[in-house]
Every structure is written in structure tokens, then in C-alpha cells.
Protein backbone atom coordinates (compact mmCIF):
# COMPACT_ATOMS: atom_id res chain seq x y z
CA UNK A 1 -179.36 -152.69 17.30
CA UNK A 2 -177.04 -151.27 14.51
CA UNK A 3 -173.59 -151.92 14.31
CA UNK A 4 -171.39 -148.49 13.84
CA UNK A 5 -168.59 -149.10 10.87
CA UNK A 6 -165.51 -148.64 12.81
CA UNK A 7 -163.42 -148.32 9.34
CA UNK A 8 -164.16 -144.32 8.53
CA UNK A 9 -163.02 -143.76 12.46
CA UNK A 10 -159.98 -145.76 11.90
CA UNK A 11 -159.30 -143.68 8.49
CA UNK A 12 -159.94 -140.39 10.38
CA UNK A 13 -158.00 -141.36 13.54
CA UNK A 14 -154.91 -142.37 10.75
CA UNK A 15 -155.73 -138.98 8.73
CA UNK A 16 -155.68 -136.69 12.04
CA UNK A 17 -152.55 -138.76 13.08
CA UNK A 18 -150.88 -137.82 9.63
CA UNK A 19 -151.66 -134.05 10.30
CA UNK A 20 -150.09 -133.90 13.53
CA UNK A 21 -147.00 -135.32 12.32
CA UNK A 22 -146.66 -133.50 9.25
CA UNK A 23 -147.09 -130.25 11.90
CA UNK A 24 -144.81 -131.63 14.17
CA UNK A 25 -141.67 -131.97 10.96
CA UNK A 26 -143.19 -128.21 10.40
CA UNK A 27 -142.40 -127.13 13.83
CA UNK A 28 -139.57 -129.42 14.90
CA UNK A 29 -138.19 -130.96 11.38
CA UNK A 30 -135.10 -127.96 10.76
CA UNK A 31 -134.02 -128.85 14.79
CA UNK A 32 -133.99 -132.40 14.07
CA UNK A 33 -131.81 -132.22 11.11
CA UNK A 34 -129.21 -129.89 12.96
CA UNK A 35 -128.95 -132.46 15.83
CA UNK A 36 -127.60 -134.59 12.89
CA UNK A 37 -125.13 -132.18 11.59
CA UNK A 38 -121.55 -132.99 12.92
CA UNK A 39 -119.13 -129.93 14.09
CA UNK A 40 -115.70 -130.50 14.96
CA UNK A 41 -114.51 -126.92 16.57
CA UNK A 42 -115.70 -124.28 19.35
CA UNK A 43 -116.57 -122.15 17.27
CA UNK A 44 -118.52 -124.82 15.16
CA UNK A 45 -120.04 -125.27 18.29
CA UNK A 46 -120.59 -121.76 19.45
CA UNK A 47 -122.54 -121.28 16.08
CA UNK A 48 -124.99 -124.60 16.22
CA UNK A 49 -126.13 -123.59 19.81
CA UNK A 50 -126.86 -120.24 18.55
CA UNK A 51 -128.61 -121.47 15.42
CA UNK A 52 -130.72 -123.94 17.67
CA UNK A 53 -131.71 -121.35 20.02
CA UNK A 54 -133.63 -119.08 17.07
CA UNK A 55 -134.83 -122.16 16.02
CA UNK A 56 -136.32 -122.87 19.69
CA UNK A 57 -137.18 -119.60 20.19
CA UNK A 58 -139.51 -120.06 17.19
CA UNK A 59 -140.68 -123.49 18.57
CA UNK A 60 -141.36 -122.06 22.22
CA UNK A 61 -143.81 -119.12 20.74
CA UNK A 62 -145.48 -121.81 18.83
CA UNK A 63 -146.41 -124.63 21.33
CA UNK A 64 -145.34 -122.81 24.52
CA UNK A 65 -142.69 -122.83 26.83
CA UNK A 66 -144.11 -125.80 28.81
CA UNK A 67 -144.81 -128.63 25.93
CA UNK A 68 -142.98 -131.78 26.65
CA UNK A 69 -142.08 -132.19 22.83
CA UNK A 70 -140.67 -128.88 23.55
CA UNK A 71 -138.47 -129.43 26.04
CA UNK A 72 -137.62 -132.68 25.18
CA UNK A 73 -135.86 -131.28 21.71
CA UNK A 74 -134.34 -128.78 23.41
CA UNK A 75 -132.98 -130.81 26.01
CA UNK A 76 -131.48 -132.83 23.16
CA UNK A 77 -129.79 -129.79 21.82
CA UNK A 78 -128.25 -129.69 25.39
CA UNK A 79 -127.02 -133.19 24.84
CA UNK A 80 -126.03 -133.04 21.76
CA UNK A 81 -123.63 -129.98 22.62
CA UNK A 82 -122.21 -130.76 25.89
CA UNK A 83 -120.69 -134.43 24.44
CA UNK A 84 -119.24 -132.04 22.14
CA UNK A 85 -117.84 -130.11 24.69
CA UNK A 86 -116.86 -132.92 27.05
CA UNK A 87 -115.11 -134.62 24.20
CA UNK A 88 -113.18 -131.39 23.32
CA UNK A 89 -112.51 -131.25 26.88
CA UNK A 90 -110.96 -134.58 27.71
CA UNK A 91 -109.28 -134.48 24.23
CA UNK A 92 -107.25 -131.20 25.38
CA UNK A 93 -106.40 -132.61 28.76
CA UNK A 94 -104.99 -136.09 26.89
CA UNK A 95 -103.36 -134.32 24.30
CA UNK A 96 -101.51 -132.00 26.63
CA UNK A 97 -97.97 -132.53 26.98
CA UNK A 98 -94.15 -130.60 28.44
CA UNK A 99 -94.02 -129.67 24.71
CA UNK A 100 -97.53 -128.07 24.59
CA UNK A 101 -98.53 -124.49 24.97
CA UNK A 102 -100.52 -124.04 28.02
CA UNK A 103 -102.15 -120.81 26.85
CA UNK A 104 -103.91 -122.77 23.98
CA UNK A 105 -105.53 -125.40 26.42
CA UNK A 106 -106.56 -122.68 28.67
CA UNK A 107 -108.58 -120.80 25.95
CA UNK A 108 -109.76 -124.48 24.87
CA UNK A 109 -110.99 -124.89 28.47
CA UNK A 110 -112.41 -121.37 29.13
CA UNK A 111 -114.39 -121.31 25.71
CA UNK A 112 -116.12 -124.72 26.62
CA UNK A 113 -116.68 -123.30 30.23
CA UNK A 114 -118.73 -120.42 28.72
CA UNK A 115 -120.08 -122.52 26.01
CA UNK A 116 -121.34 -124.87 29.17
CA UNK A 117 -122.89 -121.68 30.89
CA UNK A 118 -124.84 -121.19 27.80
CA UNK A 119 -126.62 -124.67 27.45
CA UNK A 120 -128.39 -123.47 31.13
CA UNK A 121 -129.97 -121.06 29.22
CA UNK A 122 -132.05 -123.35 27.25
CA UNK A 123 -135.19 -124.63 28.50
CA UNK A 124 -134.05 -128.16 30.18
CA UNK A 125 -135.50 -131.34 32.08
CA UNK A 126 -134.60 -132.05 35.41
CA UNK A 127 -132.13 -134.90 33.77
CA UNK A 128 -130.60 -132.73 31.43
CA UNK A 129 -130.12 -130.16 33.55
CA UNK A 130 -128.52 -132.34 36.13
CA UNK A 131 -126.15 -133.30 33.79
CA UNK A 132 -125.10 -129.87 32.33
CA UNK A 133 -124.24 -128.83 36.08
CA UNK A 134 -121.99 -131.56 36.72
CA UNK A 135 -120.54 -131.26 33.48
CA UNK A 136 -119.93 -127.81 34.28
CA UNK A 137 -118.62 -128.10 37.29
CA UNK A 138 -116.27 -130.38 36.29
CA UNK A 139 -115.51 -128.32 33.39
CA UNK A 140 -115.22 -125.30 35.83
CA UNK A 141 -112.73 -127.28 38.06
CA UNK A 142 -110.49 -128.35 34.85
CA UNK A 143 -110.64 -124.28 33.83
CA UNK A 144 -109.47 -123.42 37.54
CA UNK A 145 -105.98 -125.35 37.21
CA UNK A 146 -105.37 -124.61 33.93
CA UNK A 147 -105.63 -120.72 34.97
CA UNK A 148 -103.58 -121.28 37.86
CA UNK A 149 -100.93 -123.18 35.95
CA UNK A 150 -100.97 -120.49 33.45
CA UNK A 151 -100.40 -117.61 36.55
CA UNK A 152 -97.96 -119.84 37.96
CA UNK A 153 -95.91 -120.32 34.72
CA UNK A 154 -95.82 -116.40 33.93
CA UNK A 155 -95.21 -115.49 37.70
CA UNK A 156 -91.82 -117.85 36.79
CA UNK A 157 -91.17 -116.47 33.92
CA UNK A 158 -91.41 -112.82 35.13
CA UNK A 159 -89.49 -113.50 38.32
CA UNK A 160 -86.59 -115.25 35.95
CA UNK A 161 -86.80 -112.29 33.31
CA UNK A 162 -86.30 -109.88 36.31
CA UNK A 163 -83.49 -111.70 38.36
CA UNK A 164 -81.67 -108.43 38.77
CA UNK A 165 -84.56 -106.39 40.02
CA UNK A 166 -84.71 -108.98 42.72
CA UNK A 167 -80.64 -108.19 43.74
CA UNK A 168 -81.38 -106.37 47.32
CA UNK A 169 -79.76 -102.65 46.76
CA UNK A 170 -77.20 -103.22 49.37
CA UNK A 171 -75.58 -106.57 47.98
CA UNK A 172 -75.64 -104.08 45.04
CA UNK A 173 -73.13 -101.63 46.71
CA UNK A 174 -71.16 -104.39 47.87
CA UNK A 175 -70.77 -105.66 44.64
CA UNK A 176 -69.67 -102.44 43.33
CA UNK A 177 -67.23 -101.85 46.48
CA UNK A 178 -65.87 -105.50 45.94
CA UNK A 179 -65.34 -104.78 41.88
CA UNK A 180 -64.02 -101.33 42.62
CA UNK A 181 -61.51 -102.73 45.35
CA UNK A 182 -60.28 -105.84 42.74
CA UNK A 183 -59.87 -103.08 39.50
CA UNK A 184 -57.79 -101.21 41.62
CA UNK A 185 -55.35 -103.89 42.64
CA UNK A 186 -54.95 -102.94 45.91
């Protein structure tokens, strides 16, 4: 019997191995380099997820909505934008103090609530997914407070602005009576 060389399949099965991963840095390479890219604002933020999503977009008509690779990189995207938003997040809540204005942690909290909505959009593991939901909920919970400190603190400050619309009309009259009966020194 003849021995097969084994050496052109091994240069073939390297070859072939070479093309997949030069398609794969064709398909997935841009994605990969904006995972890298750092953003420090929400609106940083808001503007990465939407450039990732054309990008995935593209990826999903290419290999489908079901490849692994797929949903794997786009489940990093997830990742990679909710630490963002959990970090923003906790930062707010630290940083928040007697001196601070309440609005601005309130719009910091809402915009990474909707920012969290978002990231369910994307095409997710179970993991991932998971994850974003708690997040969110937490998130959620954190945005609840804050807007019902913030109705708290203007029902106050309306009720304090408004003291005499809250004088009853007849302690009105006697007040009136009481200065009329004092001016006239009887």
C-alpha cells in the first residue's frame, strides 16, 4: 500500500484556515476595533451603540441572524455598553451630594435607563441578556427615586412659593377685621 503525503493537506487545511480568518476581520474587524474605543459621556455612548448597530446590521445580513460569532460580538457590544452605563450610574449616585442639583442626576439616570432599553434590542445570549435585565431593573429602580425626589422637591418648592394661596379665605377676613380694628385705635 501507498502512503498519502499528509503535508499538501496540512498546507491546504492552514491556507483555508487563513481565508476564513481574513473573512472573519472582513466581516467582524471594524466591530472589534470599536469595542476598543473608550467613550466617557451619554452621548458618547448613545453614538457607539448606534454606530455598532449599522455595523451589526451589516454583519446579521451577511452570516445570518443565528451565527454564534454573530451573536457572540454583539453580545459583547451589550457588555461593553452597559459597564459604561453602570459605571456612569454608580458614579452619579456617589457623586451626589446636599450641594448637588437633583435635576442633573435625574437626566443622568433617565438617559442610561433608555440607553439600557436599547441594548435589548440587539441580538443577545441568554447570559447577556440576563444581565442587561437586571441591570435595567436596577437602573429602572435608581430612575424611580430620583423622579420621585425630584416631584417631591418641586411639590416643596411650589407649596413654599405659594404660602399665601394656602391662607384659608376666612382667616383672610379676620386678618383684615383684626388690622382694620388696630388702625383705627379703637
Amino acid at each position: 500500500m501507498e502512503k498519502l503525503e499528509t503535508e499538501g493537506f496540512v498546507e491546504t487545511d492552514k491556507a483555508q484556515r487563513a481565508a476564513e480568518e481574513d473573512e472573519e476581520d472582513e466581516i467582524f474587524g471594524e466591530l472589534v476595533k470599536k469595542l476598543k474605543v473608550d467613550f466617557y459621556t451619554l452621548t458618547q455612548a448613545v453614538n457607539m451603540l448606534e454606530s455598532m448597530n449599522r455595523e451589526l446590521v451589516q454583519i446579521k445580513n451577511k452570516v445570518g441572524s443565528t451565527d454564534k460569532r454573530y451573536i457572540m460580538i454583539s453580545s459583547a457590544c451589550a457588555h461593553r455598553i452597559l459597564g459604561f452605563l453602570i459605571d456612569t450610574v454608580n458614579e452619579a449616585q456617589d457623586s451626589f451630594g446636599p450641594s448637588s442639583n437633583l435635576t442633573d442626576l435625574q437626566s443622568t439616570i433617565g438617559q442610561a435607563t433608555a440607553l439600557t432599553r436599547k441594548l435589548l434590542l440587539l441580538d443577545l445570549d441568554g447570559e447577556t441578556r440576563v444581565r442587561v435585565n437586571k441591570n435595567l431593573e436596577t437602573i429602572e429602580g435608581v430612575n424611580r427615586s430620583v423622579t420621585a425626589a425630584v416631584t417631591v422637591r418641586a411639590n416643596r418648592a411650589a407649596s413654599s412659593s405659594n404660602i399665601f394661596e394656602q391662607i384659608p379665605g376666612w382667616l383672610w377676613v379676620v386678618g383684615v377685621i383684626f388690622l382694620l380694628s388696630m388702625c383705627s385705635g379703637k
